[in-house]
Protein backbone atom coordinates (compact mmCIF):
# COMPACT_ATOMS: atom_id res chain seq x y z
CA UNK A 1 96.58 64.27 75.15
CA UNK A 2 95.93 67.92 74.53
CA UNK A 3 95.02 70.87 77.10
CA UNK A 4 91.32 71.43 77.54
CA UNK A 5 90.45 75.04 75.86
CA UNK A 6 88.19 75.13 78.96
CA UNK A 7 91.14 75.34 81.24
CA UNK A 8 94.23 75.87 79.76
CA UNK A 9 97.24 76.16 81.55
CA UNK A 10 98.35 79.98 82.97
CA UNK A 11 101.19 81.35 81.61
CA UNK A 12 103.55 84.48 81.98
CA UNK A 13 105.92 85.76 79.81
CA UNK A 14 108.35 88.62 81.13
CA UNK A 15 110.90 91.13 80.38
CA UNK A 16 108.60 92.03 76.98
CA UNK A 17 110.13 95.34 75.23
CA UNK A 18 108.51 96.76 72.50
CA UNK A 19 107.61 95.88 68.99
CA UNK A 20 108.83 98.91 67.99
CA UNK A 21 112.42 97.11 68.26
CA UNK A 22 111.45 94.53 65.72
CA UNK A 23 114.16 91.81 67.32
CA UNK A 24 112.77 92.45 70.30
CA UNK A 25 109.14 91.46 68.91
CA UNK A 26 110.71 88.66 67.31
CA UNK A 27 111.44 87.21 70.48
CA UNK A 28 108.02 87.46 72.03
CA UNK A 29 106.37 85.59 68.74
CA UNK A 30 109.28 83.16 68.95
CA UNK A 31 108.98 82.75 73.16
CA UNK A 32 104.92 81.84 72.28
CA UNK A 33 105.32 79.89 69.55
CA UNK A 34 108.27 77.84 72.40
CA UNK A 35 104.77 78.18 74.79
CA UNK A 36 102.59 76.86 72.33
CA UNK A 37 104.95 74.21 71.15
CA UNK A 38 105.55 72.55 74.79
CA UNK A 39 102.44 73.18 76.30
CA UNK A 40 99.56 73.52 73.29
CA UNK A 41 96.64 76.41 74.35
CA UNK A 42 97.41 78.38 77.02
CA UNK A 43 96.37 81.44 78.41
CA UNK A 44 99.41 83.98 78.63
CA UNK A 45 99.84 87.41 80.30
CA UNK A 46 102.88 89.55 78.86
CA UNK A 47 104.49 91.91 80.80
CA UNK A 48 106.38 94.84 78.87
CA UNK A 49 108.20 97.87 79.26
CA UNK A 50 106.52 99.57 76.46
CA UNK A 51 103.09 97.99 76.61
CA UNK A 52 101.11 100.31 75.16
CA UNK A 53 102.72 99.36 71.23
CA UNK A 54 101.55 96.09 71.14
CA UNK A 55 97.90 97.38 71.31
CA UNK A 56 97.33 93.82 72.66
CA UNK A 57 94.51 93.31 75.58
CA UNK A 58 97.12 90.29 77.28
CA UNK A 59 100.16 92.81 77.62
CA UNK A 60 100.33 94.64 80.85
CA UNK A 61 102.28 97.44 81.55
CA UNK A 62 105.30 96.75 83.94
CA UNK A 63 105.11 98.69 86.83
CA UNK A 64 104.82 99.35 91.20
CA UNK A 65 101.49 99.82 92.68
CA UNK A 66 101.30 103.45 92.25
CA UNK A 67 101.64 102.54 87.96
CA UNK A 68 98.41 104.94 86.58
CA UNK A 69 98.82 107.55 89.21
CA UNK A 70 98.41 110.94 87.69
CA UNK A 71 101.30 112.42 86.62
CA UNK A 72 103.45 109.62 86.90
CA UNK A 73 105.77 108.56 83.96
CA UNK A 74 106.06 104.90 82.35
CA UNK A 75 109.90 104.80 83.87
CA UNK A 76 109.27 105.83 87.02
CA UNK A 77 106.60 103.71 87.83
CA UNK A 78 108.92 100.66 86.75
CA UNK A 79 111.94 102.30 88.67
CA UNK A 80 109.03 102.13 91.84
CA UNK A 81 109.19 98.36 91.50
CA UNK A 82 112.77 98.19 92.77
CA UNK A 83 111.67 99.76 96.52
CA UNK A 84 107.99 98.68 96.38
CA UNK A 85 107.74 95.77 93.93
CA UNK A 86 104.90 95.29 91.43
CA UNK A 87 101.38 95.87 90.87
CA UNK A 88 98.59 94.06 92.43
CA UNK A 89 97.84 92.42 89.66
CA UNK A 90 101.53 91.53 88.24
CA UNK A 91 102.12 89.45 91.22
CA UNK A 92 98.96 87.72 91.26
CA UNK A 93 99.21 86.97 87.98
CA UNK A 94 103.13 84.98 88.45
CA UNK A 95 101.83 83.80 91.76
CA UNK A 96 98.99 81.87 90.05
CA UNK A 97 100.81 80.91 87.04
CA UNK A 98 101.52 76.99 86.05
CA UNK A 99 104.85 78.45 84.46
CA UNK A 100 106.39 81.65 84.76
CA UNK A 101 108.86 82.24 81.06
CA UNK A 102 111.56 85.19 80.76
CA UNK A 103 111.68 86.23 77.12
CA UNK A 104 115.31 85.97 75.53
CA UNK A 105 116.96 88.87 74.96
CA UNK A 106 120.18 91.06 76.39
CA UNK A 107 118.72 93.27 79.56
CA UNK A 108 120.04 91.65 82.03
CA UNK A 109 123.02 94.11 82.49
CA UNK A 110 124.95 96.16 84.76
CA UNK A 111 128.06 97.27 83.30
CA UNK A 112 128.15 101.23 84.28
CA UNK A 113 126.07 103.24 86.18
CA UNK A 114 123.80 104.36 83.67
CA UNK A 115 122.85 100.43 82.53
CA UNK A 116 122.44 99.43 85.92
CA UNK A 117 119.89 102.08 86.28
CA UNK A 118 117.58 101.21 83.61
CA UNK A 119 118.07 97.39 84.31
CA UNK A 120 116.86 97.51 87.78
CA UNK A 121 113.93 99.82 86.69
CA UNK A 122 113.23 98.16 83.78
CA UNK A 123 114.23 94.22 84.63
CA UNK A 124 115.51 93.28 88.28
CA UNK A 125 111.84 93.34 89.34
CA UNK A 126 110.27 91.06 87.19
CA UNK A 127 113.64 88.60 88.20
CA UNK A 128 113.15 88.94 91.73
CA UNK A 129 109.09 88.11 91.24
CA UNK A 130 110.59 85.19 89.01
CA UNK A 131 112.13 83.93 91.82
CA UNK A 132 109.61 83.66 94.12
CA UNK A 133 108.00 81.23 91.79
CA UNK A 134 111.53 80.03 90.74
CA UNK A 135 110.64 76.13 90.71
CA UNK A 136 108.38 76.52 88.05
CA UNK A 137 110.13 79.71 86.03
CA UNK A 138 112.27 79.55 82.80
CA UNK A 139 114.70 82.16 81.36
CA UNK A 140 115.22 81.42 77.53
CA UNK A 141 118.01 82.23 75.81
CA UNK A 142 120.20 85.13 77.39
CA UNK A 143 123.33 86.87 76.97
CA UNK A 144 123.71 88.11 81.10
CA UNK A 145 126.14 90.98 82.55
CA UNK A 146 128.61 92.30 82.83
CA UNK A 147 127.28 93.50 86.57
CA UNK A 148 129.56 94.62 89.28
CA UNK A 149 129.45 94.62 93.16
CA UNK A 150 126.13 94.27 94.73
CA UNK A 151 124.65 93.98 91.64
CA UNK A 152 126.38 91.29 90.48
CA UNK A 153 125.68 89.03 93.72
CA UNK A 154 121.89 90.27 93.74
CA UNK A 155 121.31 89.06 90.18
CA UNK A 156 123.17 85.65 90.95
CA UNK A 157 121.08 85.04 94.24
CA UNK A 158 118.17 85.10 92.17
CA UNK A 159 119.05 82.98 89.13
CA UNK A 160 120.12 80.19 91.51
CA UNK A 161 116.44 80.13 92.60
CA UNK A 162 115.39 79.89 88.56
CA UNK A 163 114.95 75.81 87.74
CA UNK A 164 116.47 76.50 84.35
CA UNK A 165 118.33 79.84 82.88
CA UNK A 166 119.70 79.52 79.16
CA UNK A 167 122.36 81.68 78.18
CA UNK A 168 123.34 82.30 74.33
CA UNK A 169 127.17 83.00 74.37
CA UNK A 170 129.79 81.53 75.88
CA UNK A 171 131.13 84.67 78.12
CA UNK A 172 127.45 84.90 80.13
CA UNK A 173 128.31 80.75 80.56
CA UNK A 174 131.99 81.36 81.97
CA UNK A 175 130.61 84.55 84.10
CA UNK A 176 127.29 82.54 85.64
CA UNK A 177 129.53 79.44 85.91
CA UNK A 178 128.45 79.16 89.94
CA UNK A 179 124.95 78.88 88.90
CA UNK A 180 124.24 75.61 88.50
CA UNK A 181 121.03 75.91 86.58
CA UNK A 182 122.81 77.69 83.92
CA UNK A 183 122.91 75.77 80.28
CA UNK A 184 124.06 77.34 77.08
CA UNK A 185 121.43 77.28 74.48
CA UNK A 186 121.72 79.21 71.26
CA UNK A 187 119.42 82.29 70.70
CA UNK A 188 116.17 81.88 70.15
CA UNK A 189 116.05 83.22 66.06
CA UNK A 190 118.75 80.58 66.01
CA UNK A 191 116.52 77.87 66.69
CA UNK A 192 113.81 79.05 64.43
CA UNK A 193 116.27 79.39 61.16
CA UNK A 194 116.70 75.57 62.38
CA UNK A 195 113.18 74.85 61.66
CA UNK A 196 112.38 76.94 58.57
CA UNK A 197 115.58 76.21 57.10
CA UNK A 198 114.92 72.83 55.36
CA UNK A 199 111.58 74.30 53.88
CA UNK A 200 112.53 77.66 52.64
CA UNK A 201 114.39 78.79 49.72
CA UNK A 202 117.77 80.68 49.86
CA UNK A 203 117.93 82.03 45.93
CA UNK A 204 121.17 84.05 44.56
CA UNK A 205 121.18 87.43 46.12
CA UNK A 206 120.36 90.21 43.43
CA UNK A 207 120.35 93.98 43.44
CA UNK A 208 122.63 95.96 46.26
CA UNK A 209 123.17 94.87 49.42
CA UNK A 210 121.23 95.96 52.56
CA UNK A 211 122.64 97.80 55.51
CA UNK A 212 121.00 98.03 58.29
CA UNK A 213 122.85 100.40 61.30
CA UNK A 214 122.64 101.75 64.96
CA UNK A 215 124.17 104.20 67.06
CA UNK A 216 127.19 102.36 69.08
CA UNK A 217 128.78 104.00 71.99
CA UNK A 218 132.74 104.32 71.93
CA UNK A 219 132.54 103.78 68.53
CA UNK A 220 136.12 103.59 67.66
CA UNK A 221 136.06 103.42 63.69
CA UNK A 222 132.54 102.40 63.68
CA UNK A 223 130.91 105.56 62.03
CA UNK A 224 133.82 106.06 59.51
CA UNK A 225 132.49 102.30 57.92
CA UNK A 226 128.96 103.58 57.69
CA UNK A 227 130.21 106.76 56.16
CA UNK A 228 132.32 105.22 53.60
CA UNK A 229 129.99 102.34 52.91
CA UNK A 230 127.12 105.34 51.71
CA UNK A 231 129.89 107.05 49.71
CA UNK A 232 130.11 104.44 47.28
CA UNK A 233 126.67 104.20 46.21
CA UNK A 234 126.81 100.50 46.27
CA UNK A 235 124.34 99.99 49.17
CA UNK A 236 120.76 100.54 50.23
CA UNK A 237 119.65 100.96 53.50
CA UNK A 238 116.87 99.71 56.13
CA UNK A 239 116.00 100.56 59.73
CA UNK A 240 115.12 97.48 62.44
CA UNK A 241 114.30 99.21 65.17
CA UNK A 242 112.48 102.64 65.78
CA UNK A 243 111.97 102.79 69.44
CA UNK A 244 112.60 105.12 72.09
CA UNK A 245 117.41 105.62 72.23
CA UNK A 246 117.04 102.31 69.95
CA UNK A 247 115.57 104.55 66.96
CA UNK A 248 117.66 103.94 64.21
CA UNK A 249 116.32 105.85 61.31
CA UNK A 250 117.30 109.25 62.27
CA UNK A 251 121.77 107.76 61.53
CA UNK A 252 120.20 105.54 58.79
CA UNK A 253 118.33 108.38 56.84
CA UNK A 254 121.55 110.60 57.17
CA UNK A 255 123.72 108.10 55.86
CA UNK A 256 120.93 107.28 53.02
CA UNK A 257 119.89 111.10 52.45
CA UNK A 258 116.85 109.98 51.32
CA UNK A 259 113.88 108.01 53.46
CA UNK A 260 114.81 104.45 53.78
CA UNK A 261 112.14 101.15 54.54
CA UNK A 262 112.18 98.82 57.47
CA UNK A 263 114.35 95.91 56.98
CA UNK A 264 110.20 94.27 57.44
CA UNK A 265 109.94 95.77 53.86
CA UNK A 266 112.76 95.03 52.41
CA UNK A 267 111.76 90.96 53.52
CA UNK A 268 108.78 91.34 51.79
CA UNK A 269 110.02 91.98 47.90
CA UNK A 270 111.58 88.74 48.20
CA UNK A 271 114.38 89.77 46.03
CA UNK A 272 116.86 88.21 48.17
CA UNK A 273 120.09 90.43 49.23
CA UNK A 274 122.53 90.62 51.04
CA UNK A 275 122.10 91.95 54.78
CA UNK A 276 124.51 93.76 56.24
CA UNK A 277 123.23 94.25 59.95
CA UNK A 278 124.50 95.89 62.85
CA UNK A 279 121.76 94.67 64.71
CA UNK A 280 121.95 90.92 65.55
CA UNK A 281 118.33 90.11 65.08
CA UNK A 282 118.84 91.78 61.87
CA UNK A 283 121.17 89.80 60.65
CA UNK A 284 118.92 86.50 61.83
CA UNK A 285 116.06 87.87 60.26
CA UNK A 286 117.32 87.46 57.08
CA UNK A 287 118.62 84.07 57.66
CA UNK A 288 114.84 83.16 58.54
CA UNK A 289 114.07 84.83 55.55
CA UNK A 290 116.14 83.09 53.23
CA UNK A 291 118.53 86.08 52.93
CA UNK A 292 122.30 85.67 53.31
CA UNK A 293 123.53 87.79 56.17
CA UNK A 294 126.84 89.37 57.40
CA UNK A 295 126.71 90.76 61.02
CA UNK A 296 128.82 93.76 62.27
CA UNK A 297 128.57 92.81 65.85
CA UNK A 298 129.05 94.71 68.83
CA UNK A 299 128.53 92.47 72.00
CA UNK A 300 129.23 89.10 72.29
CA UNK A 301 125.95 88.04 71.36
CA UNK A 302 126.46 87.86 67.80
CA UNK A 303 129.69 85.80 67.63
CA UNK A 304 127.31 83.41 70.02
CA UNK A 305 125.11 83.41 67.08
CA UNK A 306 127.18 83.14 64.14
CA UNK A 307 129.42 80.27 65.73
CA UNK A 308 126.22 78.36 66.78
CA UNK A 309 124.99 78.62 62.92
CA UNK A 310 128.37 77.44 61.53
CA UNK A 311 128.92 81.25 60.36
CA UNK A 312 131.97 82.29 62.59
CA UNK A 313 133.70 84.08 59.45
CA UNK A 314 130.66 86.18 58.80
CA UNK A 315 130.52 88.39 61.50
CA UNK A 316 132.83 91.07 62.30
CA UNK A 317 133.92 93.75 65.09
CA UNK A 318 131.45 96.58 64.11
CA UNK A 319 133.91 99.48 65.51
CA UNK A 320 136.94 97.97 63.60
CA UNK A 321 135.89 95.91 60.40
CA UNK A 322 136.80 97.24 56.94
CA UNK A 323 134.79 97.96 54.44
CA UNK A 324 137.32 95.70 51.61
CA UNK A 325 136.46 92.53 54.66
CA UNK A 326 132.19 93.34 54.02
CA UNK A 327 133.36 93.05 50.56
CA UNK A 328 135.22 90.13 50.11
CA UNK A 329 132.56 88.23 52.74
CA UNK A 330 129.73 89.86 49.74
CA UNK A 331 131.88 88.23 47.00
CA UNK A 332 131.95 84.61 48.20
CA UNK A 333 128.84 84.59 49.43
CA UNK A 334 127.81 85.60 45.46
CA UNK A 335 130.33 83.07 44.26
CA UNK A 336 129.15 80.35 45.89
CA UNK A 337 126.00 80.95 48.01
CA UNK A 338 125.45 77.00 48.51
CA UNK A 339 128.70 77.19 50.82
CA UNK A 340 127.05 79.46 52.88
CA UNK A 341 123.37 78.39 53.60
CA UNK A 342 125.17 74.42 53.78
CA UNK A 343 127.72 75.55 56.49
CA UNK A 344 123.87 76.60 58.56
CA UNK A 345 122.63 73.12 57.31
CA UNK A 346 125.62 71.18 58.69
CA UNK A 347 124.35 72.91 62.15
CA UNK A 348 121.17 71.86 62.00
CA UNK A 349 120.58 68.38 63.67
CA UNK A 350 122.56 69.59 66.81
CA UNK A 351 120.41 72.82 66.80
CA UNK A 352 117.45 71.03 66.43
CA UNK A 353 117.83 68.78 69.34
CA UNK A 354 118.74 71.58 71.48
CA UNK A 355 115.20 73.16 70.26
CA UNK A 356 113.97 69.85 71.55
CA UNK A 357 115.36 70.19 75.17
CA UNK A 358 114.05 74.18 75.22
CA UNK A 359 110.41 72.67 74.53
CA UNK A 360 110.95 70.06 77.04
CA UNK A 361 112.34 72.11 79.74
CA UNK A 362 109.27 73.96 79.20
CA UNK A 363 107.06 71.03 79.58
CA UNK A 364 108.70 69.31 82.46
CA UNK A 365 108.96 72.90 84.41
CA UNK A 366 105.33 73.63 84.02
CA UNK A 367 102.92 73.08 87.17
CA UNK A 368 100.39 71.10 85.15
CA UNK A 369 101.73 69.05 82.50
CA UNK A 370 100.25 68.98 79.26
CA UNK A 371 96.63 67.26 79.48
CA UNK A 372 96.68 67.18 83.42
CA UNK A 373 93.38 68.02 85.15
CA UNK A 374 92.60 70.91 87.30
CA UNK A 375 92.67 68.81 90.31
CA UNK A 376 95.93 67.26 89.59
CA UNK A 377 97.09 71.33 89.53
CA UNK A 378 95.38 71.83 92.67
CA UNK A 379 97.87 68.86 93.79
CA UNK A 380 100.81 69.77 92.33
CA UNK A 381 100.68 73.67 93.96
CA UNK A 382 100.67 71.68 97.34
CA UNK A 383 103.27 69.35 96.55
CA UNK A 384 105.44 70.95 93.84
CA UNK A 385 107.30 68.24 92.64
């Protein structure tokens, strides 16, 4: 049975960035599609830091009851929700939802003062509404902490109310180890290159390869690479994300001297290349393109990535890799670029059940099932099961 388009079942999606950050809009089309894939038409509300760039009429702006007032900023109102919680509407909206989703992503983080700051403005919130409704709320895929202190126990408390929280690297497993709801589930690009992968075509990369960079704080010999690797002349360039301290093209356009594309553009030659990425969802971009990618990671994301797609020996320590490694990784992925996209195939079955269990989870979590009846919604709110 399908949902009736009449009454389809209520949805919320949370923690929403911007689309400006293309891996962070990545993960809101692949968090829907999950939506769409568990529970068929539904009617979802998005809740976003940067609301206004989606220019979408079902994204609201996150925010406390005072969000609009005159002369208020966009941060403060979402710092607001820390001492007075959300809007009106934000809480109705979770409160009457058949399943409450957390988009998957890394902003749940505490790990100096400064971090901390923006994560309760920006995040604790919409966790600590989650948890009200934490029977029937989801986080997908998430690499969590480091927090400290207070923090640390606050963010706990409320994931223990969560029926499931998915975490995409093995550190965030070991550190949320208490939590019993906690299950490690690769990223969610990961299990989309698990779907596309057996019908799309991975050609011999041509022309130079692609870099695409970001600002990194302490970073080490980080800055040296990108300097080096735009002496040579051997490499084009490409910015991923252009939002707000995430804006990458002012770096990339003085390591390019010239204006560079989005790595968006760059997918849409189809000349396939090599993709150099600094930026995780970057790097798995290309792979869902059908470009071969080498990731210069800086968090432990990206080795969660690259292990769970049978890549382990193509990413490397962005502030310490060196620039004869990039090359050597460039030249057997040109000798033999079979070896790579089969080491992602051998992956595949045990990535494709675990994209099984996410749209499952989904499913079972949900306060109407799929094909249920308003009345048997009306039921389940009184008896949650």
């Amino acid at each position: 049975m399908t949902n009736s388009t009449a009454n389809p079942p209520k949805v919320v999606l949370l923690h929403a960035y911007s689309p400006k950050n293309a891996g962070d809009g990545l993960l809101v089309q692949l968090a829907e599609q999950l939506i769409a894939d568990s529970l068929g038409a539904t009617e979802i509300v998005v809740i976003a830091a940067d609301a206004s760039a989606f220019a979408r009429a079902d994204v609201t702006q996150w925010g406390g009851p005072i969000a609009g007032k005159a002369g208020l900023s966009r941060n403060l109102s979402m710092v607001s929700t820390v001492f007075l919680g959300p809007s009106r509407s934000i809480r109705a909206a979770v409160t009457n939802a058949d399943l409450v989703v957390a988009v998957g992503g890394g902003y749940l983080r505490g790990g100096h003062f400064l971090e901390s700051l923006k994560s309760l403005g920006a995040h604790y919130g919409q966790l600590r509404l989650a948890a009200t409704v934490g029977e029937f709320a989801v986080y997908l895929p998430q690499s969590i902490g480091p927090f400290h202190g207070m923090y640390l126990t606050a963010i706990r408390s409320r994931l223990r109310r969560i029926s499931a929280v998915m975490v995409r690297d093995d550190r965030s497993a070991r550190d949320l180890a208490t939590v019993s709801t906690v299950e490690r589930i690769p990223d969610l690009a990961v299990l989309e290159i698990a779907k596309t992968i057996s019908r799309s075509t991975q050609s011999i990369p041509s022309g130079p390869p692609v870099v695409v960079a970001r600002n990194l704080k302490n970073p080490r010999h980080y800055y040296d690479l990108l300097a080096q690797m735009a002496s040579t002349g051997s490499y084009d360039w490409a910015v991923q994300s252009e939002v707000g301290a995430n804006n990458d093209r002012p770096l990339t356009e003085r390591l390019a001297k010239d204006t560079v594309p989005t790595l968006s553009q760059i997918f849409e030659e189809r000349q396939p290349r090599i993709i150099i990425s600094t930026r995780m969802h970057g790097a798995l971009s290309a792979l869902l393109n059908g470009f071969p990618a080498i990731h210069l990671s800086y968090e432990r994301k990206g080795w969660g990535a690259f292990d769970d797609l049978g890549l382990p020996e193509y990413v490397l320590p962005a502030r310490d890799a060196q620039l004869e490694t990039i090359r050597s990784l460039e030249l057997k992925i040109l000798d033999d670029p079979q070896r790579y996209w089969n080491a992602v195939r051998l992956k595949m079955p045990e990535i494709i059940a675990q994209h099984a269990s996410v749209v499952q989870k989904l499913r079972d979590t949900a306060r109407r099932p799929q094909g249920s009846t308003a009345e048997s919604r009306d039921k389940s709110k009184s008896h949650p099961s």
